[in-house]
Protein backbone atom coordinates (compact mmCIF):
# COMPACT_ATOMS: atom_id res chain seq x y z
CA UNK A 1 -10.16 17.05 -18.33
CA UNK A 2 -11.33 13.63 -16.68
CA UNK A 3 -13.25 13.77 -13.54
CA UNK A 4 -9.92 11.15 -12.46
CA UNK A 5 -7.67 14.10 -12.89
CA UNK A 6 -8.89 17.81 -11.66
CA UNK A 7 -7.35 18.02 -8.59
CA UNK A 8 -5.81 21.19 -7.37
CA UNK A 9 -2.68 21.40 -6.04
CA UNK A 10 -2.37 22.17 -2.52
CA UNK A 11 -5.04 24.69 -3.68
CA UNK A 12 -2.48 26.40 -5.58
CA UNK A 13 -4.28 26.28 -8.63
CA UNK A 14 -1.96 23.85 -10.25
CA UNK A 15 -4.00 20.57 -11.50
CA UNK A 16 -2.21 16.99 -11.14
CA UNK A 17 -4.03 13.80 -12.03
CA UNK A 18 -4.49 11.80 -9.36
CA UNK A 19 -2.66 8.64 -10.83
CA UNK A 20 0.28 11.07 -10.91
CA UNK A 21 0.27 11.51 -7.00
CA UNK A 22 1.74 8.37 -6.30
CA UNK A 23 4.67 8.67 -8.94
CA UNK A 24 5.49 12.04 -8.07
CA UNK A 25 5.38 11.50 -4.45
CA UNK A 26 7.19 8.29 -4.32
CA UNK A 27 10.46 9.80 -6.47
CA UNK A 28 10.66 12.65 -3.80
CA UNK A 29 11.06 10.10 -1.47
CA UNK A 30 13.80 8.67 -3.62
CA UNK A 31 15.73 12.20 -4.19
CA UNK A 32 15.44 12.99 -0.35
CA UNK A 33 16.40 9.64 0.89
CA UNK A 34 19.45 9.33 -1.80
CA UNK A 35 20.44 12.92 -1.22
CA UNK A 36 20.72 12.45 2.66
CA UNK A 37 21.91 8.11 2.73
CA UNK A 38 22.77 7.30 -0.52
CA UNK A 39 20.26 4.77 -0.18
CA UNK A 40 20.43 3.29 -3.78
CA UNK A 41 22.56 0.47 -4.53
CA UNK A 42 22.72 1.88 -7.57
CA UNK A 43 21.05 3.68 -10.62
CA UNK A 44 21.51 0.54 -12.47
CA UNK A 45 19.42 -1.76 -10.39
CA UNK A 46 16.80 1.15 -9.48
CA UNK A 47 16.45 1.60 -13.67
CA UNK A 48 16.21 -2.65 -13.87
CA UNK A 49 13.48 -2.66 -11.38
CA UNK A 50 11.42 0.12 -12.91
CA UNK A 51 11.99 -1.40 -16.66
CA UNK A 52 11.04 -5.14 -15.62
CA UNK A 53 8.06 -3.77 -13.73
CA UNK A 54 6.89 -1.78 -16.75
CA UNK A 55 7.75 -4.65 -19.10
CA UNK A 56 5.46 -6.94 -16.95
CA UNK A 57 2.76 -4.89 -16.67
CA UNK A 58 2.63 -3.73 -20.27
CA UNK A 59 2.52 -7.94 -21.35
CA UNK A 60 0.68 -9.09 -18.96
CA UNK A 61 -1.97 -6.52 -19.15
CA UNK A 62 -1.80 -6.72 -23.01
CA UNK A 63 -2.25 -10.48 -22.99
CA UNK A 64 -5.71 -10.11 -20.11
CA UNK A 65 -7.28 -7.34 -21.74
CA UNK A 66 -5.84 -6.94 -25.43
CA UNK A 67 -5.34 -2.97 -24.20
CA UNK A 68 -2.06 -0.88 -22.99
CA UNK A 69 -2.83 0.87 -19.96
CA UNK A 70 -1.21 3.74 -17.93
CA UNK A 71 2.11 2.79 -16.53
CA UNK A 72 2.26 4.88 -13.58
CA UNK A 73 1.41 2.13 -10.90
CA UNK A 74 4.15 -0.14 -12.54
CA UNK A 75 6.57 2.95 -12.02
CA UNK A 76 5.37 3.10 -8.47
CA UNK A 77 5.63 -0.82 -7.98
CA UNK A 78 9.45 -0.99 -9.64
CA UNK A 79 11.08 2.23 -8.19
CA UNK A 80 9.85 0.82 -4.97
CA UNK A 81 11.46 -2.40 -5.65
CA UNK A 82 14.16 -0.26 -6.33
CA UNK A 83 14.57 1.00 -2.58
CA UNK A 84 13.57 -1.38 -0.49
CA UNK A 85 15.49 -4.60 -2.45
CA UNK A 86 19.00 -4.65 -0.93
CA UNK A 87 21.43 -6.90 -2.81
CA UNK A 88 24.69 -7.26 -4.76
CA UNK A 89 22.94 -8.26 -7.76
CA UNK A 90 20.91 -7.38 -10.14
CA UNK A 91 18.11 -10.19 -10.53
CA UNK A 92 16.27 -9.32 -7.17
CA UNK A 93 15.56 -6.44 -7.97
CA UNK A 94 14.05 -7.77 -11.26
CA UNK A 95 12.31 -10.69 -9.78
CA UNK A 96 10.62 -8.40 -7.06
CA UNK A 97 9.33 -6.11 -9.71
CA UNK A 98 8.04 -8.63 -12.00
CA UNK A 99 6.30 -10.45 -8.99
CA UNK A 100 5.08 -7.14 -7.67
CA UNK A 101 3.20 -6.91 -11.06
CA UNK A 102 2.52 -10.63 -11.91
CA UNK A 103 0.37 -10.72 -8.38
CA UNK A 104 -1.99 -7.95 -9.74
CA UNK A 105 -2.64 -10.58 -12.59
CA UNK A 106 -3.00 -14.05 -11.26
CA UNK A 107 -4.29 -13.27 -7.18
CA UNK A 108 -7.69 -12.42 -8.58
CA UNK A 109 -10.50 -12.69 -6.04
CA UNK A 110 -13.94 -11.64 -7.60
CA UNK A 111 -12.69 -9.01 -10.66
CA UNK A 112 -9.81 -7.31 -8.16
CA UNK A 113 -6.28 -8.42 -7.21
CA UNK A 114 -6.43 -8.78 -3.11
CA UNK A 115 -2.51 -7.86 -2.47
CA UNK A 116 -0.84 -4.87 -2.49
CA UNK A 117 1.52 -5.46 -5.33
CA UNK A 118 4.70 -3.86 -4.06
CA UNK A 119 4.07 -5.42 -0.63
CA UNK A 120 3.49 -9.17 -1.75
CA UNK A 121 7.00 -8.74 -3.99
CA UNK A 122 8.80 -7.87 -1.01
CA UNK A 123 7.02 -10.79 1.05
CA UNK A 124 8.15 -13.07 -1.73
CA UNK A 125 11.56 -11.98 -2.16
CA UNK A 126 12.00 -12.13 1.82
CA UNK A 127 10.61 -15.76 1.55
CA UNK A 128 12.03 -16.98 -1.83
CA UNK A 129 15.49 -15.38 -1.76
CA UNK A 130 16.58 -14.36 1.80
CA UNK A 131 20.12 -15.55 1.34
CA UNK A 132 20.18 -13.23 -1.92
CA UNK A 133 18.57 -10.06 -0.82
CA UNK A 134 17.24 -8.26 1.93
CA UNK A 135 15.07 -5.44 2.49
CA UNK A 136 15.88 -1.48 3.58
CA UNK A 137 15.87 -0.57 7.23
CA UNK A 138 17.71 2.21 7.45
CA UNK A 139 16.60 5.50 9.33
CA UNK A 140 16.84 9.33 8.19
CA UNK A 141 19.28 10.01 11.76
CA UNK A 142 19.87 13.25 11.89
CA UNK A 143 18.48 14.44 8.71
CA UNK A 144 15.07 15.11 9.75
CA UNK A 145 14.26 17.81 7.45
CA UNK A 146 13.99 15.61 4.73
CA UNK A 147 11.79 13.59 6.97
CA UNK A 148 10.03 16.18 7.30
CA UNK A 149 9.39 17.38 3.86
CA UNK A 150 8.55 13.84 2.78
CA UNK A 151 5.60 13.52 5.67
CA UNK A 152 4.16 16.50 5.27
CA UNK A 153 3.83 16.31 1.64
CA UNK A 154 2.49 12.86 1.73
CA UNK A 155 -0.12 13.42 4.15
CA UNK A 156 -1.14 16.35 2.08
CA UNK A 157 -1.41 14.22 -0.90
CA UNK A 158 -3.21 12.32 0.95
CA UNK A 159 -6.10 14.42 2.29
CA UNK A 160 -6.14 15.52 -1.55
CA UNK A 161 -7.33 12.14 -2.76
CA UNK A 162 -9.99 11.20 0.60
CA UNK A 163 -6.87 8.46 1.99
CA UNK A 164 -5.32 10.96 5.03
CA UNK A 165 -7.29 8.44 7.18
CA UNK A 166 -6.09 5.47 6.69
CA UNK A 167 -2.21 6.86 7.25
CA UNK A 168 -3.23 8.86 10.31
CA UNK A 169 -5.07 6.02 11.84
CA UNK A 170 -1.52 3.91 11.24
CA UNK A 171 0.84 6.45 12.61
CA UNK A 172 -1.31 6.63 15.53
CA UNK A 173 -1.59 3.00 16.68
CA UNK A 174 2.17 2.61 15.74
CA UNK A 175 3.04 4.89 18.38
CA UNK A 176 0.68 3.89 20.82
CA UNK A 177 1.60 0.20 20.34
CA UNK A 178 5.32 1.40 20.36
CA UNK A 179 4.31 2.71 23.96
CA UNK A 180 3.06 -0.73 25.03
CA UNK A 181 5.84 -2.68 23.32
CA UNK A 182 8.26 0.06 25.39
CA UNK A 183 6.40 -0.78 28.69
CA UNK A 184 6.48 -4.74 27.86
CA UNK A 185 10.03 -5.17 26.57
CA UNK A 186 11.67 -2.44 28.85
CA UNK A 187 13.36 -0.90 25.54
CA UNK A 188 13.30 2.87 25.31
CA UNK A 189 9.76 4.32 23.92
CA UNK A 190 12.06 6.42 20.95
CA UNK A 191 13.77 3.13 20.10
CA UNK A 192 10.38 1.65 19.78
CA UNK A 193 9.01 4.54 17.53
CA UNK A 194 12.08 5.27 15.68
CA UNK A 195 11.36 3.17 12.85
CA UNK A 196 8.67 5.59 11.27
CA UNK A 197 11.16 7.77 10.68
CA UNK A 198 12.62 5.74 7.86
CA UNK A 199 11.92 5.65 4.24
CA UNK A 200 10.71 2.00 4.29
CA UNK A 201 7.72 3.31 6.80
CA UNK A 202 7.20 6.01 4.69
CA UNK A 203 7.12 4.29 1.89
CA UNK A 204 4.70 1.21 3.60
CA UNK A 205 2.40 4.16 5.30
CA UNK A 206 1.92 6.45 2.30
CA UNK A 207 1.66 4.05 -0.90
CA UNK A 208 1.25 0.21 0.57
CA UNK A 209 -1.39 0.91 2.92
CA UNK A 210 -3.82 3.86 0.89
CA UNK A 211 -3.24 1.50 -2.59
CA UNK A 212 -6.94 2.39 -3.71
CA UNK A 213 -7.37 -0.69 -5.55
CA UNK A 214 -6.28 -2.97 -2.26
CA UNK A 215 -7.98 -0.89 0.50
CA UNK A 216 -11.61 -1.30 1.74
CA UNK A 217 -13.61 1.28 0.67
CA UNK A 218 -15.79 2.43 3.98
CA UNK A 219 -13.69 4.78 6.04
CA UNK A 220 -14.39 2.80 9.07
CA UNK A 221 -13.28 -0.16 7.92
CA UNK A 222 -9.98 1.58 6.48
CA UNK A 223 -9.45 2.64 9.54
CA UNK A 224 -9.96 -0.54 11.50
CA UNK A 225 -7.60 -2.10 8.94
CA UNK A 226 -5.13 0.07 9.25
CA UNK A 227 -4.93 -0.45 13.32
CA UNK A 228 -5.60 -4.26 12.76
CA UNK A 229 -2.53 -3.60 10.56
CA UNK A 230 -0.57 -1.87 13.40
CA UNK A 231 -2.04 -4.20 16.40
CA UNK A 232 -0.67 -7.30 14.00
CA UNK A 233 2.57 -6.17 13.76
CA UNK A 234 2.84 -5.07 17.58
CA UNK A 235 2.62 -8.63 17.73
CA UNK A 236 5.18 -9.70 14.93
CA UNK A 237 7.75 -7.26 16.52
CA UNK A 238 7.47 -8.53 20.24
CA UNK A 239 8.59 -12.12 17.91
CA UNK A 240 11.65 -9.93 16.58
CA UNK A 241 10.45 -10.05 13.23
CA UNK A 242 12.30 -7.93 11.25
CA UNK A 243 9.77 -6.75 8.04
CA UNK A 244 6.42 -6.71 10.49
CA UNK A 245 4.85 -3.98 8.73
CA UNK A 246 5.23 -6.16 5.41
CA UNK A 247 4.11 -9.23 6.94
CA UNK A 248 1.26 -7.84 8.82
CA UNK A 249 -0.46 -5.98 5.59
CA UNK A 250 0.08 -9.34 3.55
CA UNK A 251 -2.22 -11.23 6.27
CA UNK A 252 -4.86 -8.97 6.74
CA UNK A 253 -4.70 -6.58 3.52
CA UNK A 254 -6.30 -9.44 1.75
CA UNK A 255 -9.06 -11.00 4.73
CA UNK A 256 -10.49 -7.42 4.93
CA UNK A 257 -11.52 -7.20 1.28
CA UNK A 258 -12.81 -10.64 1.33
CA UNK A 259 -14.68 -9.56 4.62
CA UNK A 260 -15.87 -6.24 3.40
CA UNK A 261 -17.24 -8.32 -0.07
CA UNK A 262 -19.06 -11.12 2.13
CA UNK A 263 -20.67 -8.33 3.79
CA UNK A 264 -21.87 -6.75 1.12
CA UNK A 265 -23.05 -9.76 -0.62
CA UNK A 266 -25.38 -10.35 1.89
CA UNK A 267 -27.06 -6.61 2.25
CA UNK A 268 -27.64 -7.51 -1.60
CA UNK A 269 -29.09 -10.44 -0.76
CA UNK A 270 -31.06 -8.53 2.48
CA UNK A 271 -32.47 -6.36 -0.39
CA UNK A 272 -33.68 -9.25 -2.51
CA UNK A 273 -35.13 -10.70 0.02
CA UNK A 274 -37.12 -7.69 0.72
CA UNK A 275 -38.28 -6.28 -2.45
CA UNK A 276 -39.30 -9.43 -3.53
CA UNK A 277 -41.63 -9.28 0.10
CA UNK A 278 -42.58 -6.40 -0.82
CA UNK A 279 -43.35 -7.47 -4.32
CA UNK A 280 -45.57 -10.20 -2.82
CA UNK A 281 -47.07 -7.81 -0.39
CA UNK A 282 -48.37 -5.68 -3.47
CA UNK A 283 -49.53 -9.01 -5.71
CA UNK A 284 -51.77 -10.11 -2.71
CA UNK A 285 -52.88 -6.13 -2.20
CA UNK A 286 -54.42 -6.29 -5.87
CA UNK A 287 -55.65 -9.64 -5.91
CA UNK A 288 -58.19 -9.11 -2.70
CA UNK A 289 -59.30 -5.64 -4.41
C-alpha cells in the first residue's frame, strides 16, 4: 500500500486512503443534512452536479496531461455543488461544477491552481447567475445530533491527515469575532454564532479551508490564514454580506500562496547568495596556500 494511503482509522485498525477522507466525509454530511432538512433540491440535480464535475475533470485533465486521474476531488467538488447551489433548474448546478473544476485548470500560478475549486464555483455562480441561483443557508435547528456527529467526525479526520489546525484556528476566531460583531451590532452573541451550526459552515470549515492543494503549507501560516479568513469576513458580515465565508477565502486563499511562494523564493535566493560566498571564501582559501 502507498505511503498516500495507510492511515488508520480512528486507530481502529481499519486503513482508508487519505484521498478517500474527503469523499467519505463530505456524503455523511449529505445523509445527515438530507435526513434531518431535506436539504437537496433533488437527487436529480445532486447526480448532474457530480456527473458534470467528473466529466470536466476527466477532459480537461486528459487534454493537460494525456493521463486519467483519480476522481475523488471532482466527487467532492460536484456533490458540493450539489448542496450548496439552490435553484429551480438544473444548469446551475452544472455550470458550478464545471467551473469548480475548469478553475483547477486555467488559474495556474507557478505549477498549482491558487483557488479552492468548490469555493471559486460558488463565487462565480453568486456573481454570474444571482437571479438564477442562490446558495444554502440553512441551519441544523434543533437537530443537533447530527451536528454533532458531523463535527466530531470531521475534526477527527482532520487530526488524521495533520489539517485539525487550520479548522480549529477558524472555529475559534469565528466565535470570538461573533463576540465582537455581538458587542458592535447589539444582535444576540448566539445569533451571531449560529451560523456554524449549518452544513454550509461545515462544509466551508472542513473541505474549503484544509483543501491540501490550496492551503499554505507551514502551520503558522495556516493558521494565520485561517483567522485572516475569519477577521475578513467579520468585516464582510458587519456589510450584511450574505456568503462572507465564500467571499473572504476567495480574497485571501489565493494572496497567501502567492505570499508564502515570494517568501520562499527569496530564502532560495538567501542560500545562493551564500554558498556561492562561501564558495568564494574557499577559492581565495586555496589560492593564498
Amino acid at each position: 500500500m502507498s505511503k498516500a494511503v495507510t492511515t488508520g482509522f480512528f486507530n481502529s485498525g481499519i486503513s482508508i486512503p487519505k484521498q478517500y477522507f474527503a469523499p467519505l466525509l463530505i456524503t455523511g454530511i449529505l445523509l445527515a443534512a438530507h435526513i434531518s432538512f431535506g436539504i437537496l433540491d433533488s437527487y436529480q440535480k445532486l447526480l448532474t452536479a457530480i456527473l458534470f464535475a467528473v466529466i470536466t475533470e476527466l477532459v480537461l485533465h486528459r487534454v493537460v496531461t494525456g493521463k486519467f486521474r483519480n476522481l475523488s476531488s471532482a466527487y467532492v467538488s460536484g456533490i458540493s455543488a450539489g448542496i450548496l447551489v439552490r435553484s429551480p433548474l438544473f444548469w446551475p448546478f452544472a455550470l458550478c461544477a464545471a467551473i469548480s473544476i475548469a478553475s483547477k485548470y486555467v488559474l495556474r500560478y507557478k505549477g498549482r491552481h491558487l483557488f479552492n475549486p468548490t469555493n471559486f464555483g460558488v463565487v462565480a455562480i453568486i456573481f454570474i447567475a444571482s437571479d438564477s441561483a442562490a446558495v444554502l443557508s440553512i441551519q441544523w435547528g434543533n437537530n443537533m445530533w447530527a451536528m454533532l456527529v458531523i463535527w466530531i467526525v470531521g475534526l477527527i479526520s482532520l487530526w488524521k491527515i495533520n489539517r485539525l489546525n487550520i479548522t480549529m484556528t477558524y472555529i475559534l476566531s469565528f466565535v470570538a469575532f461573533a463576540w465582537v460583531r455581538s458587542f458592535y451590532t447589539g444582535d444576540p452573541f448566539l445569533a451571531e454564532v449560529a451560523p456554524l451550526t449549518g452544513p454550509m459552515y461545515q462544509l466551508f470549515a472542513l473541505f474549503m479551508m484544509t483543501d491540501p492543494k490550496t492551503t499554505v503549507k507551514s502551520r503558522m501560516g495556516q493558521n494565520a490564514v485561517a483567522f485572516s479568513i475569519a477577521l475578513l469576513e467579520m468585516f464582510l458580515r458587519l456589510n450584511e454580506a450574505v456568503y462572507a465565508p465564500f467571499y473572504a477565502l476567495f480574497i485571501i486563499g489565493p494572496i497567501a500562496l502567492i505570499i508564502e511562494d515570494q517568501i520562499h523564493q527569496r530564502k532560495l535566493k538567501g542560500q545562493s547568495s551564500d554558498e556561492i560566498a562561501e564558495s568564494s571564501a574557499a577559492v581565495s582559501t586555496q589560492t593564498a596556500t
